[in-house]
C-alpha atoms as a PDB file:
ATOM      1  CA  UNK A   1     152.115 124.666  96.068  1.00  0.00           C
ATOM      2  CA  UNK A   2     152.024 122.099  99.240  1.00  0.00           C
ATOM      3  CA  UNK A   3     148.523 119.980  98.249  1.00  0.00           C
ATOM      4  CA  UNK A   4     147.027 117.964 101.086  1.00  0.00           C
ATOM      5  CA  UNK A   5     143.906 115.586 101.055  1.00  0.00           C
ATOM      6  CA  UNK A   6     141.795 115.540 103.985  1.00  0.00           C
ATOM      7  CA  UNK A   7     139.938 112.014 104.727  1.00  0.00           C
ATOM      8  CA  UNK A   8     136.985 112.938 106.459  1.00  0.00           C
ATOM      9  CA  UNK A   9     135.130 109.945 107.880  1.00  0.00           C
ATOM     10  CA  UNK A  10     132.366 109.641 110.308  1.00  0.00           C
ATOM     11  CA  UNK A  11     134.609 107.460 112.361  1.00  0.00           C
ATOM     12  CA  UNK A  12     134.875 104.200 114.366  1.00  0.00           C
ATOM     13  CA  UNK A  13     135.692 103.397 118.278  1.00  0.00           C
ATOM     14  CA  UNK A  14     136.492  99.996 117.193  1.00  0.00           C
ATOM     15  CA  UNK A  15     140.477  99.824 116.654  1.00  0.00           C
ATOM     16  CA  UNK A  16     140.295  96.283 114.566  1.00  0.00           C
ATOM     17  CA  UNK A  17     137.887  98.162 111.924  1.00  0.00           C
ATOM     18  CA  UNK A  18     139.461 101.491 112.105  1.00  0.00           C
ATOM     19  CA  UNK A  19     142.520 100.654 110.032  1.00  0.00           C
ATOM     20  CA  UNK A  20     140.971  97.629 107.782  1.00  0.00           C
ATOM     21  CA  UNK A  21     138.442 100.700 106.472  1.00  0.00           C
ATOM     22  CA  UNK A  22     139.558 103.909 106.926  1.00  0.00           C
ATOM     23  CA  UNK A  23     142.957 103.463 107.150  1.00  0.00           C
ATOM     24  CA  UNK A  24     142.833 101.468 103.609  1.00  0.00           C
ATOM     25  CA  UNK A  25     140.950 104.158 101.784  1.00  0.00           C
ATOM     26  CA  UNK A  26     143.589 106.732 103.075  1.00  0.00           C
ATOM     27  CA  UNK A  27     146.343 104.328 101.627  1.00  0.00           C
ATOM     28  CA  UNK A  28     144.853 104.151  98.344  1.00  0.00           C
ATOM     29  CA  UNK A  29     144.290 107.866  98.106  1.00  0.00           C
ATOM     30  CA  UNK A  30     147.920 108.400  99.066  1.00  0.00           C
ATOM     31  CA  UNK A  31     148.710 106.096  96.806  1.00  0.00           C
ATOM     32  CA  UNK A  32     146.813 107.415  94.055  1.00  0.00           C
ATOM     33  CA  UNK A  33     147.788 110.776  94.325  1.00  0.00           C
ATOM     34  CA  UNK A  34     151.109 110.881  95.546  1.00  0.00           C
ATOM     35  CA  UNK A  35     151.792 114.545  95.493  1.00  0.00           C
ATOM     36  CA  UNK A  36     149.673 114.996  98.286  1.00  0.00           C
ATOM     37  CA  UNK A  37     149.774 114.416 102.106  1.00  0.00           C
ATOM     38  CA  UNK A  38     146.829 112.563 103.814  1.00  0.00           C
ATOM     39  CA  UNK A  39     145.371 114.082 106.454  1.00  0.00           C
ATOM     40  CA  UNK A  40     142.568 112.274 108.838  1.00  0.00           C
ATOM     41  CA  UNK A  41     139.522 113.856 110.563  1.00  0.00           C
ATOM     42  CA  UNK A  42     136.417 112.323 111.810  1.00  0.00           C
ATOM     43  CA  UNK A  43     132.903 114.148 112.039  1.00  0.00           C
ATOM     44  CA  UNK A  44     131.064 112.036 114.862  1.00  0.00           C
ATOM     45  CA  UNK A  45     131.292 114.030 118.255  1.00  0.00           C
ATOM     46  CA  UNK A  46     130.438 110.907 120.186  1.00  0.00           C
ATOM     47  CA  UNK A  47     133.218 109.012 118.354  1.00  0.00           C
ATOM     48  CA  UNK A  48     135.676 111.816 118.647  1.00  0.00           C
ATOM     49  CA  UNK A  49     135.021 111.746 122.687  1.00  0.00           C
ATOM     50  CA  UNK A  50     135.204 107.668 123.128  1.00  0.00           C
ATOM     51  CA  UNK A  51     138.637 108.063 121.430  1.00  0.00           C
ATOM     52  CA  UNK A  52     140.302 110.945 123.329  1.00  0.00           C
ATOM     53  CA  UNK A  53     138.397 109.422 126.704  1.00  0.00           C
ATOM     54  CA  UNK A  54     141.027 106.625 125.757  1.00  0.00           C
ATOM     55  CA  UNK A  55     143.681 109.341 124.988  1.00  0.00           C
ATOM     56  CA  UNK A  56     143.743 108.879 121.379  1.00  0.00           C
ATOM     57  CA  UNK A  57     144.083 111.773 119.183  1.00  0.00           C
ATOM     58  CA  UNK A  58     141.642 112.364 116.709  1.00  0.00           C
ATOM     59  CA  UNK A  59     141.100 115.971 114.771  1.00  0.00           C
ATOM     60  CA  UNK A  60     137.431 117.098 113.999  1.00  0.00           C
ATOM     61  CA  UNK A  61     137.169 118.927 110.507  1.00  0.00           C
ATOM     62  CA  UNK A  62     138.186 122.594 112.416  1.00  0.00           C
ATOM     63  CA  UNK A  63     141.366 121.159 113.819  1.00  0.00           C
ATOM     64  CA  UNK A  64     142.231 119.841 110.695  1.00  0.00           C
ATOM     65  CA  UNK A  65     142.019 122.389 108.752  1.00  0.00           C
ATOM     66  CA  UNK A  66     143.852 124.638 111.720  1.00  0.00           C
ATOM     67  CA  UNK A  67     146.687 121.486 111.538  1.00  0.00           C
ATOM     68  CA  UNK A  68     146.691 121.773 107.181  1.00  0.00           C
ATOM     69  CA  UNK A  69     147.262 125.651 107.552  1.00  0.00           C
ATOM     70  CA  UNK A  70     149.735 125.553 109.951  1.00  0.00           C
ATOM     71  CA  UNK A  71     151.663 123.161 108.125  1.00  0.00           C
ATOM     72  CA  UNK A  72     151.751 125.483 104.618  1.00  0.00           C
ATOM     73  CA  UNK A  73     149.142 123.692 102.990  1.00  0.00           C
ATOM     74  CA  UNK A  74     147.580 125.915 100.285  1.00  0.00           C
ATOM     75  CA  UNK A  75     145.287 123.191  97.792  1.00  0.00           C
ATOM     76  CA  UNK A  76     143.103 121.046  99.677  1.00  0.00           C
ATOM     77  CA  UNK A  77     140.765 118.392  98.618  1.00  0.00           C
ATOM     78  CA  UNK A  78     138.339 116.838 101.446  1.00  0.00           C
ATOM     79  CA  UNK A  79     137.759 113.320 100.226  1.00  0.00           C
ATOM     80  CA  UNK A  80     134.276 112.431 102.127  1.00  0.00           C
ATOM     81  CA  UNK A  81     134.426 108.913 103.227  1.00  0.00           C
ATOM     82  CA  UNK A  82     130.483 109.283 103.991  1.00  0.00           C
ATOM     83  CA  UNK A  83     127.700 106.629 102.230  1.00  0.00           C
ATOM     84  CA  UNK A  84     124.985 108.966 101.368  1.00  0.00           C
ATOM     85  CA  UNK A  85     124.691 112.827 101.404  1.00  0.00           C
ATOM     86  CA  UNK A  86     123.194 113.056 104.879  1.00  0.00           C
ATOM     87  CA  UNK A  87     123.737 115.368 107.981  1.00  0.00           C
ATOM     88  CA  UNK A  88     127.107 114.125 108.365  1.00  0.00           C
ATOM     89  CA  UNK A  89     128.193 114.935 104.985  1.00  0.00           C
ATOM     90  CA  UNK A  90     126.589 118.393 105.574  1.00  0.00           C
ATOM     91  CA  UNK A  91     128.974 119.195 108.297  1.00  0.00           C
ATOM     92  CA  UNK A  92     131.847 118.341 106.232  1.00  0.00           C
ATOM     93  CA  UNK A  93     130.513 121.003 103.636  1.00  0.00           C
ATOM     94  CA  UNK A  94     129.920 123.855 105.947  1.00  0.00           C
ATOM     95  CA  UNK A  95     133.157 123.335 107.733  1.00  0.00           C
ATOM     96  CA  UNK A  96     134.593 123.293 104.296  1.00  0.00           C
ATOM     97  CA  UNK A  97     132.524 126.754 103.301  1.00  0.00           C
ATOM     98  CA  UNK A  98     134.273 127.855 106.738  1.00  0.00           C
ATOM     99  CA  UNK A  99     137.638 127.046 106.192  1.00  0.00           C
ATOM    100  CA  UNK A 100     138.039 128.186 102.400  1.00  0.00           C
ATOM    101  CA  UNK A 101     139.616 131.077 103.102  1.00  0.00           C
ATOM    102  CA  UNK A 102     142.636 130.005 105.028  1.00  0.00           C
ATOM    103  CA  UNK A 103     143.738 128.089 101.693  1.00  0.00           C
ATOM    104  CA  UNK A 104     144.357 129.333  97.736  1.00  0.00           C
ATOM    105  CA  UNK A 105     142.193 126.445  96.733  1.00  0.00           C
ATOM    106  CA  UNK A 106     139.721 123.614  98.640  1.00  0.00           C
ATOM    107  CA  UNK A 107     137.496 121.090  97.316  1.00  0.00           C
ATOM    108  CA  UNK A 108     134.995 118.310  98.542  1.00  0.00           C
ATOM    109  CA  UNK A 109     134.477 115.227  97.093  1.00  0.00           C
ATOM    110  CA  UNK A 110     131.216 113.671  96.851  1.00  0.00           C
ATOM    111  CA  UNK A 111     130.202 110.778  99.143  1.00  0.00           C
ATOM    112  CA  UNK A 112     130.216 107.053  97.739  1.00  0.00           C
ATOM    113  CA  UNK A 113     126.410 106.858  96.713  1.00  0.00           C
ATOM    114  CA  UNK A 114     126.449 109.810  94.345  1.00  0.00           C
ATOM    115  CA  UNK A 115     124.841 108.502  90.967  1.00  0.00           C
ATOM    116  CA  UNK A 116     123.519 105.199  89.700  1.00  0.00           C
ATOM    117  CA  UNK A 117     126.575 104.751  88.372  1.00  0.00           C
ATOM    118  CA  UNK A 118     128.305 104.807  91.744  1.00  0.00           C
ATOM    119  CA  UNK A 119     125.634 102.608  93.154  1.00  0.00           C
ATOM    120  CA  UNK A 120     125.847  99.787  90.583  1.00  0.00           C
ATOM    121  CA  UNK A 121     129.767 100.060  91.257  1.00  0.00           C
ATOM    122  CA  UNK A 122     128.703  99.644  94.938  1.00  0.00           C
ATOM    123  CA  UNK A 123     126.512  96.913  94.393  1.00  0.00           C
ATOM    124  CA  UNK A 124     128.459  94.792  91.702  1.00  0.00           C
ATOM    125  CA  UNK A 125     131.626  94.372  94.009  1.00  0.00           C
ATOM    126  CA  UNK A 126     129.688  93.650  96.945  1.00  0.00           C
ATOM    127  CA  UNK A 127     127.416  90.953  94.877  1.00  0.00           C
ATOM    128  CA  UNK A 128     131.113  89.735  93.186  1.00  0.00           C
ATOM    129  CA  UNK A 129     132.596  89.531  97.143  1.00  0.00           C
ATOM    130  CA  UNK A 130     129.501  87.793  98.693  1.00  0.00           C
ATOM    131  CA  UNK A 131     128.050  85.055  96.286  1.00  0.00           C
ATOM    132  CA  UNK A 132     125.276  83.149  97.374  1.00  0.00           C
ATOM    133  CA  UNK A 133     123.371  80.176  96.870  1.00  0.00           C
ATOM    134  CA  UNK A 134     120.045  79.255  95.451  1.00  0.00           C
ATOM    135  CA  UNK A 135     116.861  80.085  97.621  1.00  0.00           C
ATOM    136  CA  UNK A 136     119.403  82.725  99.200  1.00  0.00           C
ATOM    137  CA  UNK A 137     119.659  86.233  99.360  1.00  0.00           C
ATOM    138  CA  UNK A 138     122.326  88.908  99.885  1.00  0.00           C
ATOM    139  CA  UNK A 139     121.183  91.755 102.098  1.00  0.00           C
ATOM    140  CA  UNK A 140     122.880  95.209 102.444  1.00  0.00           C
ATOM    141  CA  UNK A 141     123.076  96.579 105.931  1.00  0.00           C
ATOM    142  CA  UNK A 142     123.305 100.249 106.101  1.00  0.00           C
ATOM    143  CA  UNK A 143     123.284 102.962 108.497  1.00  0.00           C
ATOM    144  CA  UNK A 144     119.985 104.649 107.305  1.00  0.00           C
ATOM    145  CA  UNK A 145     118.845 108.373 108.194  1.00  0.00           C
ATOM    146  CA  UNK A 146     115.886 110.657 109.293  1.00  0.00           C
ATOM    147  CA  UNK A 147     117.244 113.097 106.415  1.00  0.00           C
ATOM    148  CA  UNK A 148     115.948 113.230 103.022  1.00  0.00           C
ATOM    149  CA  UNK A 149     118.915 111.620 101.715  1.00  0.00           C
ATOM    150  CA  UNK A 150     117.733 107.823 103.068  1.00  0.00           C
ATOM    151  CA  UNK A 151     115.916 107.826  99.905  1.00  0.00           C
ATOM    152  CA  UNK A 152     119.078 106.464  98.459  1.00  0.00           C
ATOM    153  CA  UNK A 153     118.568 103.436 100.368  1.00  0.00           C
ATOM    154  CA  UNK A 154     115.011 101.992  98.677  1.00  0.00           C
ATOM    155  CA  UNK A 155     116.351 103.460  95.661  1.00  0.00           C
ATOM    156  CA  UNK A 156     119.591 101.411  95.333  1.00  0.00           C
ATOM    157  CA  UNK A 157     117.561  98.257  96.448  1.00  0.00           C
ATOM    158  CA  UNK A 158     115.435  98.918  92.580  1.00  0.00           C
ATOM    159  CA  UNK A 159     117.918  99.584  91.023  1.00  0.00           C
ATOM    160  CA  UNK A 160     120.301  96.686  92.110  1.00  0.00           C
ATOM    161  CA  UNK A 161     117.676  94.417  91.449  1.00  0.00           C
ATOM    162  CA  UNK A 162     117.261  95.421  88.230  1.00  0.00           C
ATOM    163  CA  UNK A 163     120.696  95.721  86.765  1.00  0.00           C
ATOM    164  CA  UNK A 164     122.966  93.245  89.488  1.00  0.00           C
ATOM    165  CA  UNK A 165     121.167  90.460  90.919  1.00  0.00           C
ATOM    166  CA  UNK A 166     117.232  90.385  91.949  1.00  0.00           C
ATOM    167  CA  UNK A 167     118.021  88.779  95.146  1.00  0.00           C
ATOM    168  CA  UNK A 168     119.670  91.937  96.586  1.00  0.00           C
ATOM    169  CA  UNK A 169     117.753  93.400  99.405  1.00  0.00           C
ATOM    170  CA  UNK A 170     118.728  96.655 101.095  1.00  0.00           C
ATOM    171  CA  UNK A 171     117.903  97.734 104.614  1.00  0.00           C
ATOM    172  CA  UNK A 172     118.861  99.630 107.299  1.00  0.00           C
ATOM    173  CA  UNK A 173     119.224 100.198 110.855  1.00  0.00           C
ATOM    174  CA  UNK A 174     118.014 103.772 111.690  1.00  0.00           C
ATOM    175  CA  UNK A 175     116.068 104.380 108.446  1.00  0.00           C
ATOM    176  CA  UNK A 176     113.826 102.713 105.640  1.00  0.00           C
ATOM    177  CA  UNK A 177     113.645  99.899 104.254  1.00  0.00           C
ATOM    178  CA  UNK A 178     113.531  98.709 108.259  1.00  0.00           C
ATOM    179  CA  UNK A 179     114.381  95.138 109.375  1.00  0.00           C
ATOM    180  CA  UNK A 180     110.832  94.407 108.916  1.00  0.00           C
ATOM    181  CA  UNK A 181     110.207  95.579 105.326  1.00  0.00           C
ATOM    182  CA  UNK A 182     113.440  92.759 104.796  1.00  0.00           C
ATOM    183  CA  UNK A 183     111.601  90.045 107.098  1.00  0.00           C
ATOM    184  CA  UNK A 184     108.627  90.967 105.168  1.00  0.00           C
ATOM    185  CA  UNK A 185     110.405  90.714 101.703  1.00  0.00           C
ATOM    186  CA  UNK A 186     112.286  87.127 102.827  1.00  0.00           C
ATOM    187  CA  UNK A 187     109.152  85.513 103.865  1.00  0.00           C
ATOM    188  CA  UNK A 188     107.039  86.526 100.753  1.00  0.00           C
ATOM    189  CA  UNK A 189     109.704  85.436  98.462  1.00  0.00           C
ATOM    190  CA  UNK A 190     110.315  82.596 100.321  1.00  0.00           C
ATOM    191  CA  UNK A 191     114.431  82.567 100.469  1.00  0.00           C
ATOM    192  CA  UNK A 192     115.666  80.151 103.068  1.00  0.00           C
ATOM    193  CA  UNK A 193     119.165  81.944 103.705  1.00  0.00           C
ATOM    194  CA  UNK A 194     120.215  85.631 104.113  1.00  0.00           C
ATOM    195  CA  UNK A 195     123.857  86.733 103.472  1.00  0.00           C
ATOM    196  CA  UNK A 196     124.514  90.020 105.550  1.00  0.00           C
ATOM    197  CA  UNK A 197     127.014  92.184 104.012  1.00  0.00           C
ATOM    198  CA  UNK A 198     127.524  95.505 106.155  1.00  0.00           C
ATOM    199  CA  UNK A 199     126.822  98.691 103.683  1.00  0.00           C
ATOM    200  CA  UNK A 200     128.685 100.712 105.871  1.00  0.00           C
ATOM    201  CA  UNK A 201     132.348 102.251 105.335  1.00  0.00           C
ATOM    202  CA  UNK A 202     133.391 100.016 108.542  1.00  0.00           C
ATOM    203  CA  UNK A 203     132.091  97.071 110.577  1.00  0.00           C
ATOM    204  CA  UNK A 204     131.863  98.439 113.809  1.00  0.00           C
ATOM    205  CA  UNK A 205     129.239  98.440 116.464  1.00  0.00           C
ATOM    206  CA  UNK A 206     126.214  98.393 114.178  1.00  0.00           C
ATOM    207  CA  UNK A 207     127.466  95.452 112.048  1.00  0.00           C
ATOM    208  CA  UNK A 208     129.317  93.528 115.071  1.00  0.00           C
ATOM    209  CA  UNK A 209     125.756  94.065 117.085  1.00  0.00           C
ATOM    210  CA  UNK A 210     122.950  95.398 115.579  1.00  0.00           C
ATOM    211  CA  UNK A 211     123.392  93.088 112.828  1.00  0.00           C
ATOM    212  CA  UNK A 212     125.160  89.701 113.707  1.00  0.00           C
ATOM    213  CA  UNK A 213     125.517  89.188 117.309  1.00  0.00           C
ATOM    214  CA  UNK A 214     123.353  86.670 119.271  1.00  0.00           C
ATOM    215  CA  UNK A 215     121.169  89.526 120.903  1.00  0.00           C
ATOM    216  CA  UNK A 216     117.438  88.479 120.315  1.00  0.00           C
ATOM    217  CA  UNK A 217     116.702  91.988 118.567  1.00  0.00           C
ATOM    218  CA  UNK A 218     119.776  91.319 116.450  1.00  0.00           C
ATOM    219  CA  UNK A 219     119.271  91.045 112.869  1.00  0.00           C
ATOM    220  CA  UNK A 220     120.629  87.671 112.768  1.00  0.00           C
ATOM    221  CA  UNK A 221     118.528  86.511 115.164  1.00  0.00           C
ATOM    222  CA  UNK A 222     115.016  88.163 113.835  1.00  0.00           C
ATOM    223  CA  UNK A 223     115.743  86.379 110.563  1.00  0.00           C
ATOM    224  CA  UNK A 224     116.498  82.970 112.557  1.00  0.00           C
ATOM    225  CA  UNK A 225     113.453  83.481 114.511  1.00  0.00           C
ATOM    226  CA  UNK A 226     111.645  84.071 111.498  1.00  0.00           C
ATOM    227  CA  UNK A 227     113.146  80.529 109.939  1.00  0.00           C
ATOM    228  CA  UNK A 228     115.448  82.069 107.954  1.00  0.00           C
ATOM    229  CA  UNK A 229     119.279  80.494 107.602  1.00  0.00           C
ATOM    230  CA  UNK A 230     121.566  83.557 108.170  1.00  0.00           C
ATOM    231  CA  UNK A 231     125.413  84.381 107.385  1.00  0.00           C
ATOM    232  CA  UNK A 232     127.052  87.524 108.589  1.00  0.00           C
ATOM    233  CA  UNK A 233     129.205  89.266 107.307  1.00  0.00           C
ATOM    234  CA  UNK A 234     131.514  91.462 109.145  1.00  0.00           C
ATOM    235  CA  UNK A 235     133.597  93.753 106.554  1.00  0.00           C
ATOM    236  CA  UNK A 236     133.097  96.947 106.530  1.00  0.00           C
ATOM    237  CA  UNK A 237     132.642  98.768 102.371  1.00  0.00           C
ATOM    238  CA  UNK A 238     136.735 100.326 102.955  1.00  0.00           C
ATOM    239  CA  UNK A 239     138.421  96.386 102.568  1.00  0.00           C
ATOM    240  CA  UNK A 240     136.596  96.092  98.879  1.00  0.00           C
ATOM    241  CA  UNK A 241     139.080  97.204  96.711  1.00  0.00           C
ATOM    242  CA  UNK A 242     136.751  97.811  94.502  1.00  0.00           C
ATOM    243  CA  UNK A 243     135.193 100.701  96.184  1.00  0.00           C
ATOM    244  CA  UNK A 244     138.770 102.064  97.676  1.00  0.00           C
ATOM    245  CA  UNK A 245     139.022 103.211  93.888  1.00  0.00           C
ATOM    246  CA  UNK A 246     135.891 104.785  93.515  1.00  0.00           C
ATOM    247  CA  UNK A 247     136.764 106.718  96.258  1.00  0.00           C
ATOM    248  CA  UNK A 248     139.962 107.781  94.195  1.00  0.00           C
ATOM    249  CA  UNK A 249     137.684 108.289  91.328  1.00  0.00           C
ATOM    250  CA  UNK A 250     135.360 110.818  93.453  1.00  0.00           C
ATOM    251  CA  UNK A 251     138.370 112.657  94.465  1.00  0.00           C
ATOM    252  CA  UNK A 252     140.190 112.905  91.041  1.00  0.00           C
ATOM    253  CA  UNK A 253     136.470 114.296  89.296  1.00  0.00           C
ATOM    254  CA  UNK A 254     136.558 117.097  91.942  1.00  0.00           C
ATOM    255  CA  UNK A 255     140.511 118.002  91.479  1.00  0.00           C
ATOM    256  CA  UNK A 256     139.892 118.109  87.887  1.00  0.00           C
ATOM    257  CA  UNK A 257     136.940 120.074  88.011  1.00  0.00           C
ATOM    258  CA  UNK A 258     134.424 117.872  87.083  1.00  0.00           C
END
């Protein structure tokens, strides 16, 4: 039986991030399971049209699955490169439900923020990667999300500063905890530096911009406005090795059925 996993990853118009993130997970899955070919498909429509505007090739889910079939593969496992289990991970499960018929067998993984256990993972190796200093802080930079699934975000803040490090702050871009629930949190705690780690599978336009660049509604510069000494990071979550294997581990628990 020819076995196949698909990669599907929101996606990144940024060529120097593309490959550091994406392309390393897909390495370490091929790596890991050998016996199967790695396919690549991206679920952002915006993404998907900046690419092929530049006449790059990129496959939504459909045309990968179309590609997989026509190629004789029969077991598929979707490996979703995704954070949280928001809208975008939705599409890869209904164009999963969709396309389960063309193939004797195909599975999804779950994204990378599936269980405490996934988040203290998560949080441990970007703590380990990022030390910082006394009076300092390490803040997580994610995406965040109108859908019901942001609640992972305030949620992994707790329960990283419980079990990893208390000064771990989490906030996010499009979603809660906002940049000013982290001002907020900075000021009353009184931390005179901020680490910015991107909690995002690459560093692309939201970490290179929204986060670090010297625009005054950057996040970098609301914290130096507010006083406070800031570091960016740009490294996006696929160049931790770290959390390239718990990747591997989410897709080995759904081949084996678990």
């Amino acid at each position: 039986m020819k076995k196949a996993i698909l990669a599907a990853s929101f996606g990144t118009s940024h060529a120097d991030t593309e490959e550091k993130n994406i392309g390393a997970v897909e390495q370490a899955l091929a790596a890991r399971f050998p016996d199967r070919q790695v396919y690549r498909a991206y679920t952002s429509g915006m993404i998907m049209r900046a690419k092929r505007a530049r006449g790059e090739q990129i496959d939504d889910l459909a045309a990968a699955f179309s590609r997989m079939q026509r190629e004789g593969v029969q077991d598929v496992c979707v490996v979703a490169t995704h954070v949280i289990p928001g809208e975008e991970y939705e599409k890869v499960l209904r164009a999963a439900k969709e396309a389960a018929p063309q193939f004797e067998r195909l599975t999804v993984s779950r994204p990378l923020l599936d269980c405490m256990a996934d988040i203290e993972t998560v949080g441990r190796a970007l703590a380990a990667h990022n030390p910082i200093g006394p009076q300092e802080c390490l803040v997580l930079f994610g995406h965040g999300s109108e859908h019901y699934s942001n609640t992972v975000y305030p949620a992994m803040e707790h329960i990283l500063k419980e079990q990893v490090c208390d000064r771990i702050l989490v906030g996010t871009v499009e979603g809660y905890p906002s940049l000013d629930e982290v001002v907020a949190q900075i000021t009353a705690r009184g931390f005179v530096g901020a680490k910015l780690v991107p909690l995002m599978l690459v560093a692309g336009d939201h970490a290179k911009n929204d986060m670090a660049s010297d625009d005054p509604d950057s996040w970098c510069s609301k914290l130096q406005a507010a006083g406070v000494r800031t570091e960016p990071v740009i490294r996006g979550l696929g160049e931790y090795e770290e959390i390239r294997a718990l990747y591997c581990a989410h897709a080995a628990a759904v081949m084996d059925g678990v």
